[in-house]
N, C-alpha and C. Protein backbone atom coordinates (compact mmCIF):
# COMPACT_ATOMS: atom_id res chain seq x y z
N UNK A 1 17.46 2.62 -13.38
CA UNK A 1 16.28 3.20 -12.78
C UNK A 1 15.23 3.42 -13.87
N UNK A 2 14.24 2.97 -13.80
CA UNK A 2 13.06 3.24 -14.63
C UNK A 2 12.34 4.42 -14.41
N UNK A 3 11.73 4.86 -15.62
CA UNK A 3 11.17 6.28 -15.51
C UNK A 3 9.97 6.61 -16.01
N UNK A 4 9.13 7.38 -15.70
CA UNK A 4 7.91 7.84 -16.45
C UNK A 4 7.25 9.15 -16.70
N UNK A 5 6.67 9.20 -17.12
CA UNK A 5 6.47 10.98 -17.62
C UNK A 5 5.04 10.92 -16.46
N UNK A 6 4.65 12.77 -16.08
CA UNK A 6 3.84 12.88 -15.44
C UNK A 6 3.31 14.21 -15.66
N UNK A 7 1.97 14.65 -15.63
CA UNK A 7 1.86 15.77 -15.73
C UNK A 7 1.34 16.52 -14.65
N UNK A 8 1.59 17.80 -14.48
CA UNK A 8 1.14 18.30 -12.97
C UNK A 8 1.48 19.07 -13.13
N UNK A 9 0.43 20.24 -11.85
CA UNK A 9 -0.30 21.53 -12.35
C UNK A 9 -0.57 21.83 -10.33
N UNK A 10 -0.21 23.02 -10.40
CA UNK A 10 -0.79 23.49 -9.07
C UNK A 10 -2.44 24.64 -9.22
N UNK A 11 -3.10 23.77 -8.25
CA UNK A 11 -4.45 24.50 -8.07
C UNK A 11 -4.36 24.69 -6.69
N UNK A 12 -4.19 26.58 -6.52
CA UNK A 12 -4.40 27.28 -5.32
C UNK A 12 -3.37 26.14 -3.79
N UNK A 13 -3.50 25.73 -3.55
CA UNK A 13 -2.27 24.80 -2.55
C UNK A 13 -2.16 23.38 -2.26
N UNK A 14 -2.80 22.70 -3.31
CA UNK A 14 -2.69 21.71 -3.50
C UNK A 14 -1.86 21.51 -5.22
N UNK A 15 -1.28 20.21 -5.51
CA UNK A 15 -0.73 20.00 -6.75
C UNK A 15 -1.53 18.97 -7.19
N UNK A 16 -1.63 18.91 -8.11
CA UNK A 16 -2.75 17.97 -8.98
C UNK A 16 -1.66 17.08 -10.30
N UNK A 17 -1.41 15.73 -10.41
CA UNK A 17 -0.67 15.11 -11.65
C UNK A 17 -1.51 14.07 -11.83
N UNK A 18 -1.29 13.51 -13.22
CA UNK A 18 -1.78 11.92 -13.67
C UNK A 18 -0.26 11.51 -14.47
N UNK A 19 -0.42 10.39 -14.28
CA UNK A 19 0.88 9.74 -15.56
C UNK A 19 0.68 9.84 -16.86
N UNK A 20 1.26 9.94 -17.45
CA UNK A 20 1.25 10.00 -18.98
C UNK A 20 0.37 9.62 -19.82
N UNK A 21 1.01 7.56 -18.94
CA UNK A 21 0.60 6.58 -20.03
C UNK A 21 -0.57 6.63 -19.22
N UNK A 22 -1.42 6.92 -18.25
CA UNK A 22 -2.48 6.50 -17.54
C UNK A 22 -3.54 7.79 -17.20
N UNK A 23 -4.00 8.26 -18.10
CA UNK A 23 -4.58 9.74 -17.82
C UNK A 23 -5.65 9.58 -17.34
N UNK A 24 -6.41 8.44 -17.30
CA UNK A 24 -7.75 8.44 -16.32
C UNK A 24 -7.77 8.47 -14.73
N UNK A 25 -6.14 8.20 -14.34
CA UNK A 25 -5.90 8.00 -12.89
C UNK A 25 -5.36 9.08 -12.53
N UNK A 26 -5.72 10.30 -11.80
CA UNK A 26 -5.48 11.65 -11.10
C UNK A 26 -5.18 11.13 -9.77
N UNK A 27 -3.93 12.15 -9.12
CA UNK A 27 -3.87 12.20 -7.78
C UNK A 27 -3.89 13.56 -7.62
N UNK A 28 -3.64 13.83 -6.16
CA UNK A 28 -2.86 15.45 -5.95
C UNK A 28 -1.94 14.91 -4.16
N UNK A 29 -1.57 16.12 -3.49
CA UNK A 29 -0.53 16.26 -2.94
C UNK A 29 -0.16 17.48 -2.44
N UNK A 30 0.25 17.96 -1.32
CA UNK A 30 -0.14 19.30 -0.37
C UNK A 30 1.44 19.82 -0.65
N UNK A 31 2.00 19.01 -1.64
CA UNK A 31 3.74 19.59 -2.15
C UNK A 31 3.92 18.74 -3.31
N UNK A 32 4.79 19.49 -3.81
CA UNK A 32 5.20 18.20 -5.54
C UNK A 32 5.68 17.11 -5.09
N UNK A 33 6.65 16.93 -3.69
CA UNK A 33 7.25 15.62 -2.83
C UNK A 33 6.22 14.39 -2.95
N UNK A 34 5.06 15.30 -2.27
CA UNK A 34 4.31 14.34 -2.16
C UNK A 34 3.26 14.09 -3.19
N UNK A 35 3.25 14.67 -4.34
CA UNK A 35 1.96 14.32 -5.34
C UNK A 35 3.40 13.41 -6.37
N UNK A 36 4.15 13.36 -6.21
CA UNK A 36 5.36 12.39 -7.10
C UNK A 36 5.29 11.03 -6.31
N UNK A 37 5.00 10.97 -4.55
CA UNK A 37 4.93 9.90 -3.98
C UNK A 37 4.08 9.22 -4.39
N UNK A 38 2.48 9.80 -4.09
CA UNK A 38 1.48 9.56 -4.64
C UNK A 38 1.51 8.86 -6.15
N UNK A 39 1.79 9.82 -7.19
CA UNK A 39 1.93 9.03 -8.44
C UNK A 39 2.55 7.73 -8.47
N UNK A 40 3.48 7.65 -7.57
CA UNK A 40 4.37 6.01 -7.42
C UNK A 40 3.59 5.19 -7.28
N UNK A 41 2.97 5.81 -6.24
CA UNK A 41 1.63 4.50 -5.56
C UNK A 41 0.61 4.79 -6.27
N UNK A 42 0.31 5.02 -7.66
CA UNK A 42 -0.64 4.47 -8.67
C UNK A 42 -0.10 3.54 -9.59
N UNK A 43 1.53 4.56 -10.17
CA UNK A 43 1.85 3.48 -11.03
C UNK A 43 2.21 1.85 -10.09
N UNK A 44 2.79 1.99 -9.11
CA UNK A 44 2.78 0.58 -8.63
C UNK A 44 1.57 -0.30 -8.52
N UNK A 45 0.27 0.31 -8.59
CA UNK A 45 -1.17 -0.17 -8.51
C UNK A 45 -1.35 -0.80 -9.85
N UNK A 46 -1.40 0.54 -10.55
CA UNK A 46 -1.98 -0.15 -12.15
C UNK A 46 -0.85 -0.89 -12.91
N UNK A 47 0.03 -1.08 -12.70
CA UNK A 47 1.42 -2.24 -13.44
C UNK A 47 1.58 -3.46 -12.27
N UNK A 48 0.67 -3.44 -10.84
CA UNK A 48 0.42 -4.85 -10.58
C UNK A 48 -0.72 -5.62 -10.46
N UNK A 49 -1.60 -5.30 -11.32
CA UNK A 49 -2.67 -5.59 -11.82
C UNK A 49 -3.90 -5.32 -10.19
N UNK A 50 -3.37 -4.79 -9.65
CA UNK A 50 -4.64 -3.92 -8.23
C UNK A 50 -5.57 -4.10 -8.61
N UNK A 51 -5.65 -3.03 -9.77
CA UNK A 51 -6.73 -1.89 -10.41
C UNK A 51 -7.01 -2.32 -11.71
N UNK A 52 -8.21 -3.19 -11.64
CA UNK A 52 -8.95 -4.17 -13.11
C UNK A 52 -9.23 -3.46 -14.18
N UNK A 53 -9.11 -3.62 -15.33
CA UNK A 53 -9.62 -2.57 -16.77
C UNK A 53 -8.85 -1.41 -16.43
N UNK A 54 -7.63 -1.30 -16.58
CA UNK A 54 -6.85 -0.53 -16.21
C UNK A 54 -6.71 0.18 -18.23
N UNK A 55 -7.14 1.59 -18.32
CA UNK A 55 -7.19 1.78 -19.65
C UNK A 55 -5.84 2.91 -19.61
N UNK A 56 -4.85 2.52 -21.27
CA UNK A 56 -3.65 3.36 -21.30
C UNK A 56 -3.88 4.06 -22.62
N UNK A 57 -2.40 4.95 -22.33
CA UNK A 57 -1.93 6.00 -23.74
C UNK A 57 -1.53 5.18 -24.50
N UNK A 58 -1.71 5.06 -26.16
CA UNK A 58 -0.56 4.55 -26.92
C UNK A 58 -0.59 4.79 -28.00
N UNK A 59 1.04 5.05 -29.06
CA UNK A 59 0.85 5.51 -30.35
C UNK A 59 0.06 5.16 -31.16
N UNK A 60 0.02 5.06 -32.37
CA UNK A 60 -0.03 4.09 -33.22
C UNK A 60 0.22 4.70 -34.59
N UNK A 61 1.36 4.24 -34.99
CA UNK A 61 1.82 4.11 -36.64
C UNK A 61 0.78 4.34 -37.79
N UNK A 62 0.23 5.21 -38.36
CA UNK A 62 -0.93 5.26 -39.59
C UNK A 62 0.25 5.51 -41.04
N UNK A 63 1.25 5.90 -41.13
CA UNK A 63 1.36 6.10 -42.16
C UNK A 63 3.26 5.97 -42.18
């Protein structure tokens, strides 16, 4: 099973997350059930090329 990090935050009765690697793409969700569904159906968007100029997180090694 593949996995991904997400971050999420409740504002007043809604839940609010973005993915990790993808912080320009916000959802929310009227329960965590459903703002985790939601997140699915972005990452399935932006990893099948949907959603054009799709911009990500990534390390990078300096030293």
């Amino acid at each position: 099973m593949d996995t991904t990090r997400f971050i999420y935050w409740q504002d007043d009765n809604m839940w609010l997350g973005y993915l990790e690697e993808y912080p320009d793409y916000m959802t929310q969700g009227e329960s965590l059930e459903e703002l985790k569904e939601n997140l699915k159906d972005i990452y399935n968007d932006l990893t099948s090329g949907v959603i054009p100029c799709v911009r990500k997180v990534a390390e990078l090694e300096v030293a």
